[in-house]
PDB file of N, CA and C in Angstrom:
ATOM      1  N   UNK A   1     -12.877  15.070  45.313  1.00  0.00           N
ATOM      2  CA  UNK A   1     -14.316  15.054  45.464  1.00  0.00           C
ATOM      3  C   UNK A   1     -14.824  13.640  45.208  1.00  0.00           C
ATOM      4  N   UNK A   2     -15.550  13.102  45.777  1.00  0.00           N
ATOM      5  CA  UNK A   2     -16.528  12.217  45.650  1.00  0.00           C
ATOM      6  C   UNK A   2     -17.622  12.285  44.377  1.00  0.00           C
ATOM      7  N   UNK A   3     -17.853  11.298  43.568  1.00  0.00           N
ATOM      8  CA  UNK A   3     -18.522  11.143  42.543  1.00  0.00           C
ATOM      9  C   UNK A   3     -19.891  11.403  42.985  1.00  0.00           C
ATOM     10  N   UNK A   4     -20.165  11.374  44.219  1.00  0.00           N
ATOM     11  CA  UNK A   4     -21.857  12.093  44.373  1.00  0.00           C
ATOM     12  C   UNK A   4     -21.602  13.676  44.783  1.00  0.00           C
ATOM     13  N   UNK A   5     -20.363  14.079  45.090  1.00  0.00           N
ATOM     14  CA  UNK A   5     -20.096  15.313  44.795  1.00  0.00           C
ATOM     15  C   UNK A   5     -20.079  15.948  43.324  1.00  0.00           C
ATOM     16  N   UNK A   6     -19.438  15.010  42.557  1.00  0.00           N
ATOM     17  CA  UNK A   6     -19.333  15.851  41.248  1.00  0.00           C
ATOM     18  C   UNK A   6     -20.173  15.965  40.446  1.00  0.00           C
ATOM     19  N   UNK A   7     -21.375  14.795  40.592  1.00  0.00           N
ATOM     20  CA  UNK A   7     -22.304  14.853  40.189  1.00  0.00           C
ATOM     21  C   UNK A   7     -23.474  15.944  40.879  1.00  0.00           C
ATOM     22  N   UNK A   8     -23.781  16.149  41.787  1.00  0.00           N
ATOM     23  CA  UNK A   8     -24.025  17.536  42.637  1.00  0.00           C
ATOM     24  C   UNK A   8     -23.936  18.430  41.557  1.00  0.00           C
ATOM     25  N   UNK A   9     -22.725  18.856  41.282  1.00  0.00           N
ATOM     26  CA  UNK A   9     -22.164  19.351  40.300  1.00  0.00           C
ATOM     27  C   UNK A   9     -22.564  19.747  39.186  1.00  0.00           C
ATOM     28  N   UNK A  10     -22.477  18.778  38.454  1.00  0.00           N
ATOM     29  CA  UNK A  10     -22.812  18.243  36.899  1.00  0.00           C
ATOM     30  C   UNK A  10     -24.355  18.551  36.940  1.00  0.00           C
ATOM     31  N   UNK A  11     -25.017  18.094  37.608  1.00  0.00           N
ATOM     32  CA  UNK A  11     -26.647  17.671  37.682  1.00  0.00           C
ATOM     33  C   UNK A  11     -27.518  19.472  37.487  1.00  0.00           C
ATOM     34  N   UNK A  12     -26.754  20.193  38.351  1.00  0.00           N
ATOM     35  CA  UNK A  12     -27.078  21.622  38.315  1.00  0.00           C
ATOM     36  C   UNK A  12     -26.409  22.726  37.422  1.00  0.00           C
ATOM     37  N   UNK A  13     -25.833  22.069  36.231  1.00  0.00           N
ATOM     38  CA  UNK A  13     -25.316  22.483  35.318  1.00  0.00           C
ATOM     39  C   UNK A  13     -24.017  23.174  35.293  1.00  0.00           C
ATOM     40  N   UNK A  14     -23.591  22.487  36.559  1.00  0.00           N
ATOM     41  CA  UNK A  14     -21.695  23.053  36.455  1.00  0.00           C
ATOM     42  C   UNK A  14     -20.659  22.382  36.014  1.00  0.00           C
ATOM     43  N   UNK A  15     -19.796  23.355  35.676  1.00  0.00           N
ATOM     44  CA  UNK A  15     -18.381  22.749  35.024  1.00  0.00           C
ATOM     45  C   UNK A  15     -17.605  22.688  36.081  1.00  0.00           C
ATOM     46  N   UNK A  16     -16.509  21.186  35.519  1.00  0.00           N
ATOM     47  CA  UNK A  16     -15.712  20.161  36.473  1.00  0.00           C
ATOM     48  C   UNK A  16     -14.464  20.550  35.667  1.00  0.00           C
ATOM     49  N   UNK A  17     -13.252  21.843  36.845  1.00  0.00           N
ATOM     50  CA  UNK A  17     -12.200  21.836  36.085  1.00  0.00           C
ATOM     51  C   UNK A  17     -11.162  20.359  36.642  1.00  0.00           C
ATOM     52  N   UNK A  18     -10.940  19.574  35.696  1.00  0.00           N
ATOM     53  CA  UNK A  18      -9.910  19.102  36.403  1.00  0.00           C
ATOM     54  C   UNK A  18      -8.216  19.406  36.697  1.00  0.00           C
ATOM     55  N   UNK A  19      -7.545  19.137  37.768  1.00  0.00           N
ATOM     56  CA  UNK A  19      -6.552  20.018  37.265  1.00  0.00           C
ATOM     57  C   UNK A  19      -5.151  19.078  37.321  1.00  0.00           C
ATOM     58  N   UNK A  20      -4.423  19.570  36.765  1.00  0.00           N
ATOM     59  CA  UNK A  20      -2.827  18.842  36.901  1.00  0.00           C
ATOM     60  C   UNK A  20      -1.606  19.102  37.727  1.00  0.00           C
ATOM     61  N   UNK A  21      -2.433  19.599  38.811  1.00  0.00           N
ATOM     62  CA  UNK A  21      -1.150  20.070  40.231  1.00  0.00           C
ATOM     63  C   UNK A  21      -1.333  18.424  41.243  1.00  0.00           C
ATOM     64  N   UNK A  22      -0.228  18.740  40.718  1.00  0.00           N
ATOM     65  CA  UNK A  22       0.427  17.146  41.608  1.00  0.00           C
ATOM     66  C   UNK A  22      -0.596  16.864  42.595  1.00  0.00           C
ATOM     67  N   UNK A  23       0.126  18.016  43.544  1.00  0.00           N
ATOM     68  CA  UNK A  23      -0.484  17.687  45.245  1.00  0.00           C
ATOM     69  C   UNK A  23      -2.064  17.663  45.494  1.00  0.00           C
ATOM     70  N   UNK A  24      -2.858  17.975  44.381  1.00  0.00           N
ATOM     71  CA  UNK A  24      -3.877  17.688  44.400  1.00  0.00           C
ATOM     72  C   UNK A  24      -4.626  16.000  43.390  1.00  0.00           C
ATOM     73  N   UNK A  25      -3.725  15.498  42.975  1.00  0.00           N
ATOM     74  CA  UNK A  25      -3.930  14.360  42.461  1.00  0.00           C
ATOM     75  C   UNK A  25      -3.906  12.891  43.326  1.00  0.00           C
ATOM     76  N   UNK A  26      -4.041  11.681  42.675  1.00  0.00           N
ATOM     77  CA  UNK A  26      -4.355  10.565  43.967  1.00  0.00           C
ATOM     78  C   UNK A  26      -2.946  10.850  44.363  1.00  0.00           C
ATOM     79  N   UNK A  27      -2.021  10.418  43.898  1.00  0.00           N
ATOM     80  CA  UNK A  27      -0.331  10.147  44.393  1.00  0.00           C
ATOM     81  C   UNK A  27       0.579  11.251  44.840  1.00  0.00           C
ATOM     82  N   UNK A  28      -0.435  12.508  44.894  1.00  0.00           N
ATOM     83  CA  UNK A  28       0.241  13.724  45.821  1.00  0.00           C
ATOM     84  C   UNK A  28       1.633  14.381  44.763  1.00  0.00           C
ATOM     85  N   UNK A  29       2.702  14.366  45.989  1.00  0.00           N
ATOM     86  CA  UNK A  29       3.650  14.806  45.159  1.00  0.00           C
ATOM     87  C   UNK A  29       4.259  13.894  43.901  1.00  0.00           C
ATOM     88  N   UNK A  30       3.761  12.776  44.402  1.00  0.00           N
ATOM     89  CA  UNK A  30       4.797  11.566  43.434  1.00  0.00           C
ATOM     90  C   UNK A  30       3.791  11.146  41.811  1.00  0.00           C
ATOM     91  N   UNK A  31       3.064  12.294  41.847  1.00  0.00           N
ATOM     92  CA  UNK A  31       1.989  11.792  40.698  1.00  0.00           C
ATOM     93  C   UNK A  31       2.357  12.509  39.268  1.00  0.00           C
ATOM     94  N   UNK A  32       2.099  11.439  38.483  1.00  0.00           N
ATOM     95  CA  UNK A  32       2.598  11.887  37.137  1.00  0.00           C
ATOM     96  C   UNK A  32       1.195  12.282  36.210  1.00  0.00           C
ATOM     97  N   UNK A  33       1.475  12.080  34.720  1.00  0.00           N
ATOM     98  CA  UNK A  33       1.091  12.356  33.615  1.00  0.00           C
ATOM     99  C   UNK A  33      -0.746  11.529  33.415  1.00  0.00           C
ATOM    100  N   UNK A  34       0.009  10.305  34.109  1.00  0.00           N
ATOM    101  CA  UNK A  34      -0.585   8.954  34.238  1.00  0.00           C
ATOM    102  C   UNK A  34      -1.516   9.495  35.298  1.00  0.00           C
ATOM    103  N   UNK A  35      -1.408   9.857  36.139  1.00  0.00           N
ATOM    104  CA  UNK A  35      -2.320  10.271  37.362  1.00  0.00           C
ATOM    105  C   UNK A  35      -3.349  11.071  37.022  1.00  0.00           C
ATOM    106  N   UNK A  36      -2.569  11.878  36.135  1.00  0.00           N
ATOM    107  CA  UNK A  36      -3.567  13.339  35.923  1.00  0.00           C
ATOM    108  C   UNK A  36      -4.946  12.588  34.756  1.00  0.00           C
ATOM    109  N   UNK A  37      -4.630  11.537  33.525  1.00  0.00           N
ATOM    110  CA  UNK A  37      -5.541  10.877  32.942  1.00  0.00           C
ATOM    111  C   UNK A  37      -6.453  10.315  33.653  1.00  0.00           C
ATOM    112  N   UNK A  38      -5.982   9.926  34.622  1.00  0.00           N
ATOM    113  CA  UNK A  38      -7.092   9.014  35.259  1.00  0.00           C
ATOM    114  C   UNK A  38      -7.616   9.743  35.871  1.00  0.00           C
ATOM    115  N   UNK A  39      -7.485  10.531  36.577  1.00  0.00           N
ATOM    116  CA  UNK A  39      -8.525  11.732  36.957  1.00  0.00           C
ATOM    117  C   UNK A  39      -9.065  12.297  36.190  1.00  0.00           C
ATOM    118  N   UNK A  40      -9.228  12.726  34.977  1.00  0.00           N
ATOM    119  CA  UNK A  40      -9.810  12.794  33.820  1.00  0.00           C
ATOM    120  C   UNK A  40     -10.575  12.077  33.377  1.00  0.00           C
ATOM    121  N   UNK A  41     -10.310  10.738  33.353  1.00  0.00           N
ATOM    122  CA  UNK A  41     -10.933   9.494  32.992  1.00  0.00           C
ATOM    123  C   UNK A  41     -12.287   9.319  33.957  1.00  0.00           C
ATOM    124  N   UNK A  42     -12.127   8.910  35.664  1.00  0.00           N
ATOM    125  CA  UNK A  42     -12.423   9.164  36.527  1.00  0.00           C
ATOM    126  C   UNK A  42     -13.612   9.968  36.421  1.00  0.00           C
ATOM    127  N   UNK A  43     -13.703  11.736  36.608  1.00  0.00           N
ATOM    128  CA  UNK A  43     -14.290  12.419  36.352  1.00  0.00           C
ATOM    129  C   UNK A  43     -15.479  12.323  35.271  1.00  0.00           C
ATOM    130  N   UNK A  44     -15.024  11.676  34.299  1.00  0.00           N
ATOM    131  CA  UNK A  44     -15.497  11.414  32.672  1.00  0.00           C
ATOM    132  C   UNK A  44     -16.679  10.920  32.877  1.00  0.00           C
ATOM    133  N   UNK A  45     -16.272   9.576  33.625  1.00  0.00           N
ATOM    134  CA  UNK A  45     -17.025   8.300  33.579  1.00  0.00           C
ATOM    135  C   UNK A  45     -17.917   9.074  34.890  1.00  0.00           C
ATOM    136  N   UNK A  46     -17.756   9.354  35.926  1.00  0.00           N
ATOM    137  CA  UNK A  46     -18.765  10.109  37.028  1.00  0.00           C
ATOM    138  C   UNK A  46     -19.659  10.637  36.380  1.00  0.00           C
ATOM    139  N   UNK A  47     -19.385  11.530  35.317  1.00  0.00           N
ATOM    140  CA  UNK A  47     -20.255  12.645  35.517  1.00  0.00           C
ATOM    141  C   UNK A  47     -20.551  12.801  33.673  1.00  0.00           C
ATOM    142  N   UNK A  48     -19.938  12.138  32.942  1.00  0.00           N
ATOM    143  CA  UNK A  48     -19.946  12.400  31.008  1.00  0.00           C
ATOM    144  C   UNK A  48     -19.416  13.722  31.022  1.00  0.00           C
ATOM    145  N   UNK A  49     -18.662  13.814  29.551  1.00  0.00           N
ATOM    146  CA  UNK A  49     -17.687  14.407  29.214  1.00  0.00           C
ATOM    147  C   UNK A  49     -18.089  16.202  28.992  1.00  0.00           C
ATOM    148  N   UNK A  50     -19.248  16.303  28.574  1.00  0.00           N
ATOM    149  CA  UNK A  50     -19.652  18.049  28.683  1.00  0.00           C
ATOM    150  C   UNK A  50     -19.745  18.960  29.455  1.00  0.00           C
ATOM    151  N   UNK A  51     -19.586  18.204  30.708  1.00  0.00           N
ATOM    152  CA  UNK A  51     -18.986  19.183  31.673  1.00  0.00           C
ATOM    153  C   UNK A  51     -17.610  19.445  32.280  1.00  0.00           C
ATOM    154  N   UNK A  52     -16.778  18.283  31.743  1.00  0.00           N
ATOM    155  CA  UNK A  52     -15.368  18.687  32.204  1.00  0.00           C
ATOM    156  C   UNK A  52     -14.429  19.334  31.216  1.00  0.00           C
ATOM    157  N   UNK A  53     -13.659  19.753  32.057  1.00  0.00           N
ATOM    158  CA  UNK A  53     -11.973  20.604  31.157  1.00  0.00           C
ATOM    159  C   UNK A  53     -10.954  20.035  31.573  1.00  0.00           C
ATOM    160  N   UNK A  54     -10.279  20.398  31.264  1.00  0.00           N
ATOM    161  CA  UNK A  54      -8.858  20.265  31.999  1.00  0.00           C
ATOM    162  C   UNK A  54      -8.251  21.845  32.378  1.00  0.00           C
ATOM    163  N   UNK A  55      -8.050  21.562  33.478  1.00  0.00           N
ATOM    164  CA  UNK A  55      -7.164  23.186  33.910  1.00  0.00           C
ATOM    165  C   UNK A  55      -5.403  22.944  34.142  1.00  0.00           C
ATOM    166  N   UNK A  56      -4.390  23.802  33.464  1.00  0.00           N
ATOM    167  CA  UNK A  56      -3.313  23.261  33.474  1.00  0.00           C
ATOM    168  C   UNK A  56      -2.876  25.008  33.840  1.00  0.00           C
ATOM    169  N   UNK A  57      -3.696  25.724  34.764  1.00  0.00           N
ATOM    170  CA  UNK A  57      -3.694  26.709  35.894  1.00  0.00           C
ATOM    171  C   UNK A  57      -2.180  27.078  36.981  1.00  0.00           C
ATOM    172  N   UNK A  58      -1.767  25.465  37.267  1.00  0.00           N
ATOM    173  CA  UNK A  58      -1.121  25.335  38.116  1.00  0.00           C
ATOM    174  C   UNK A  58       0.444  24.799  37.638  1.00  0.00           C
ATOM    175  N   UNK A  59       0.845  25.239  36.169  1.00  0.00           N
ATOM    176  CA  UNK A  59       1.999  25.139  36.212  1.00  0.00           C
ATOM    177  C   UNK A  59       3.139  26.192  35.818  1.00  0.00           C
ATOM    178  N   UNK A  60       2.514  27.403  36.328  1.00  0.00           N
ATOM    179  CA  UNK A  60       3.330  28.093  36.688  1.00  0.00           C
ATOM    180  C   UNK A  60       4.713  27.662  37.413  1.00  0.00           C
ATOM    181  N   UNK A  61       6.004  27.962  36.543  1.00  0.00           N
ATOM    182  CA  UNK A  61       6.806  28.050  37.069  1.00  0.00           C
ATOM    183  C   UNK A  61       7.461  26.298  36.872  1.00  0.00           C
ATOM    184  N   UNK A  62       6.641  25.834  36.203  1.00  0.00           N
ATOM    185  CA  UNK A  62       7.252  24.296  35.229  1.00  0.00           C
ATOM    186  C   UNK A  62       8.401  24.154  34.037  1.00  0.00           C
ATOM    187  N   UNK A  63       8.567  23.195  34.147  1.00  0.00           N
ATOM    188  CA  UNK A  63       9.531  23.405  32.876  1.00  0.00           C
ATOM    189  C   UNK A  63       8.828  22.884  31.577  1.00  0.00           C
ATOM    190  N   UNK A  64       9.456  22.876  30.699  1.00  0.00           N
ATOM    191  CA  UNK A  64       8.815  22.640  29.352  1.00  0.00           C
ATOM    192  C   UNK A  64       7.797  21.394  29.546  1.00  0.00           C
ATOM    193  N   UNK A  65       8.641  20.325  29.948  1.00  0.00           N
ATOM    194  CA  UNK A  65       8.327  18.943  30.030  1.00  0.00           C
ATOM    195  C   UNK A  65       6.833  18.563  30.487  1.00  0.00           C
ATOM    196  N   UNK A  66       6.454  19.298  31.832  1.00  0.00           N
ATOM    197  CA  UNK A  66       5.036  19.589  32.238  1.00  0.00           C
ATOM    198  C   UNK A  66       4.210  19.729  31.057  1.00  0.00           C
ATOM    199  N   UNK A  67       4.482  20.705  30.493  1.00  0.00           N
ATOM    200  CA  UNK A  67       3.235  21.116  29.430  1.00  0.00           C
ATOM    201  C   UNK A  67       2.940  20.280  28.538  1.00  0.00           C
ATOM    202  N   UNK A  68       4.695  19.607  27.768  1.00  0.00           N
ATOM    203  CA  UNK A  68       4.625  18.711  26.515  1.00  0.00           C
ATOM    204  C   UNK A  68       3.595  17.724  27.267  1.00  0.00           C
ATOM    205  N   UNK A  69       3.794  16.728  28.276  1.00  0.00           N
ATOM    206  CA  UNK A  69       2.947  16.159  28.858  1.00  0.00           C
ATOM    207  C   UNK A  69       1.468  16.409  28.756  1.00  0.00           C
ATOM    208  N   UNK A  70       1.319  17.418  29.243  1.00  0.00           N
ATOM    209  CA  UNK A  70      -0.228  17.953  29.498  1.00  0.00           C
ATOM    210  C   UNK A  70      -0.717  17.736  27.451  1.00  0.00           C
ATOM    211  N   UNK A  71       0.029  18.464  26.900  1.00  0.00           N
ATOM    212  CA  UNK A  71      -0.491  18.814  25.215  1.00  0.00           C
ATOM    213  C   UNK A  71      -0.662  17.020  24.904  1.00  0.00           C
ATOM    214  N   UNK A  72       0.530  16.208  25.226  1.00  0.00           N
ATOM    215  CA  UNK A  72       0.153  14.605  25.329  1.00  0.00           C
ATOM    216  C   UNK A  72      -1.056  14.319  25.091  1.00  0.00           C
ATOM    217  N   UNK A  73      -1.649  14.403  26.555  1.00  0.00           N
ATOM    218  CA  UNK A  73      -2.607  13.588  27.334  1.00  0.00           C
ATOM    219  C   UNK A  73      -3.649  14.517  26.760  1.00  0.00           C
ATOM    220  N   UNK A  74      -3.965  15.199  26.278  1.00  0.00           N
ATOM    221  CA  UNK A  74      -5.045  15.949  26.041  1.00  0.00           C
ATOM    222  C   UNK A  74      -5.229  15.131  24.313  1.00  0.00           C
ATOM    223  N   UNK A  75      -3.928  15.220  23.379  1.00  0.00           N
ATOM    224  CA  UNK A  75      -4.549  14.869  22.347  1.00  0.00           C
ATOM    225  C   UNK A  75      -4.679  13.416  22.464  1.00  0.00           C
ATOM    226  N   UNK A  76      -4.172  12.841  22.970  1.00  0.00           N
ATOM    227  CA  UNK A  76      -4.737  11.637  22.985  1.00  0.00           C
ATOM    228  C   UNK A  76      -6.201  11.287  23.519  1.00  0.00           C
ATOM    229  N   UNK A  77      -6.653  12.131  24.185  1.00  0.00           N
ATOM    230  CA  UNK A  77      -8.035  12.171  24.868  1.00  0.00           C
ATOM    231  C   UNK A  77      -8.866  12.361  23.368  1.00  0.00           C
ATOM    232  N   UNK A  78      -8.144  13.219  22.685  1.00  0.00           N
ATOM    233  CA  UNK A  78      -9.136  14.016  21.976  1.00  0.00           C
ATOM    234  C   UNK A  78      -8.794  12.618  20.460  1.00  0.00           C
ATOM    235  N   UNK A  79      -7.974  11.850  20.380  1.00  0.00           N
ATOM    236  CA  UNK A  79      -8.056  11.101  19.385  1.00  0.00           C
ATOM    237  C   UNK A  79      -8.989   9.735  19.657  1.00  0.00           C
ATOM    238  N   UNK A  80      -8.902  10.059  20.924  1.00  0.00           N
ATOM    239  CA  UNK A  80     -10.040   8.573  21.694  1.00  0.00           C
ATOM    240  C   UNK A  80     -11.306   9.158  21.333  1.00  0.00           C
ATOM    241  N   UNK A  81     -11.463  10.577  21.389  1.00  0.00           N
ATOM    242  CA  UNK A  81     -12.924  10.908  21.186  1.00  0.00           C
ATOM    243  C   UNK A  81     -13.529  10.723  22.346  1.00  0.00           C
ATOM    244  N   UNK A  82     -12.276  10.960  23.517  1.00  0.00           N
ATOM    245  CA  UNK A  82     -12.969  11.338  24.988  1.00  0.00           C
ATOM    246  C   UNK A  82     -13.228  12.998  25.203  1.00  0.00           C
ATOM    247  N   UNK A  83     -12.703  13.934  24.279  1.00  0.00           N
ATOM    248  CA  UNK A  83     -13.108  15.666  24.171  1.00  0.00           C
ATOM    249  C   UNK A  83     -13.759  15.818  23.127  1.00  0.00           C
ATOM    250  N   UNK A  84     -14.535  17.252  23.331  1.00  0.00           N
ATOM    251  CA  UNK A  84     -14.566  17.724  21.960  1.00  0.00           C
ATOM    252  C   UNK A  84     -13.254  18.517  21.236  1.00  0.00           C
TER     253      UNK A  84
END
């Protein structure tokens, strides 16, 4: 989505899941951990932080490693004092 999309969004009081399925990230299949932050980040800075989540929806059928990742990037968000 486009940042005057997400703001669309945001402006009418909706929530922005972001999510961590590859093929929907900038680098497609080849996108990592790193990808999924910055879309987070991204999102953040579009639209401020009370309307987004993170959705980790789409890893069904992952191996451990996915998630440790995801639990990563989340507390580190949350030690930046980019979540509540």
């Amino acid at each position: 989505m486009s940042d005057e999309e997400l703001r669309f969004v945001a402006d009418r009081g909706g929530f922005l899941g972001v999510t961590m399925f590859p093929p929907f990230l900038r680098r497609d299949i080849h996108a990592n951990v790193m990808d999924c932050e910055e879309a987070i980040d991204d999102t953040i800075n579009a639209v401020g932080e009370d309307c987004v989540g993170i959705g980790t929806n789409f890893t069904q059928g992952s191996d451990d490693l996915v998630l440790e990742r995801s639990a990563f990037v989340l507390a580190q968000s949350q030690a930046q004092g980019r979540l509540c």
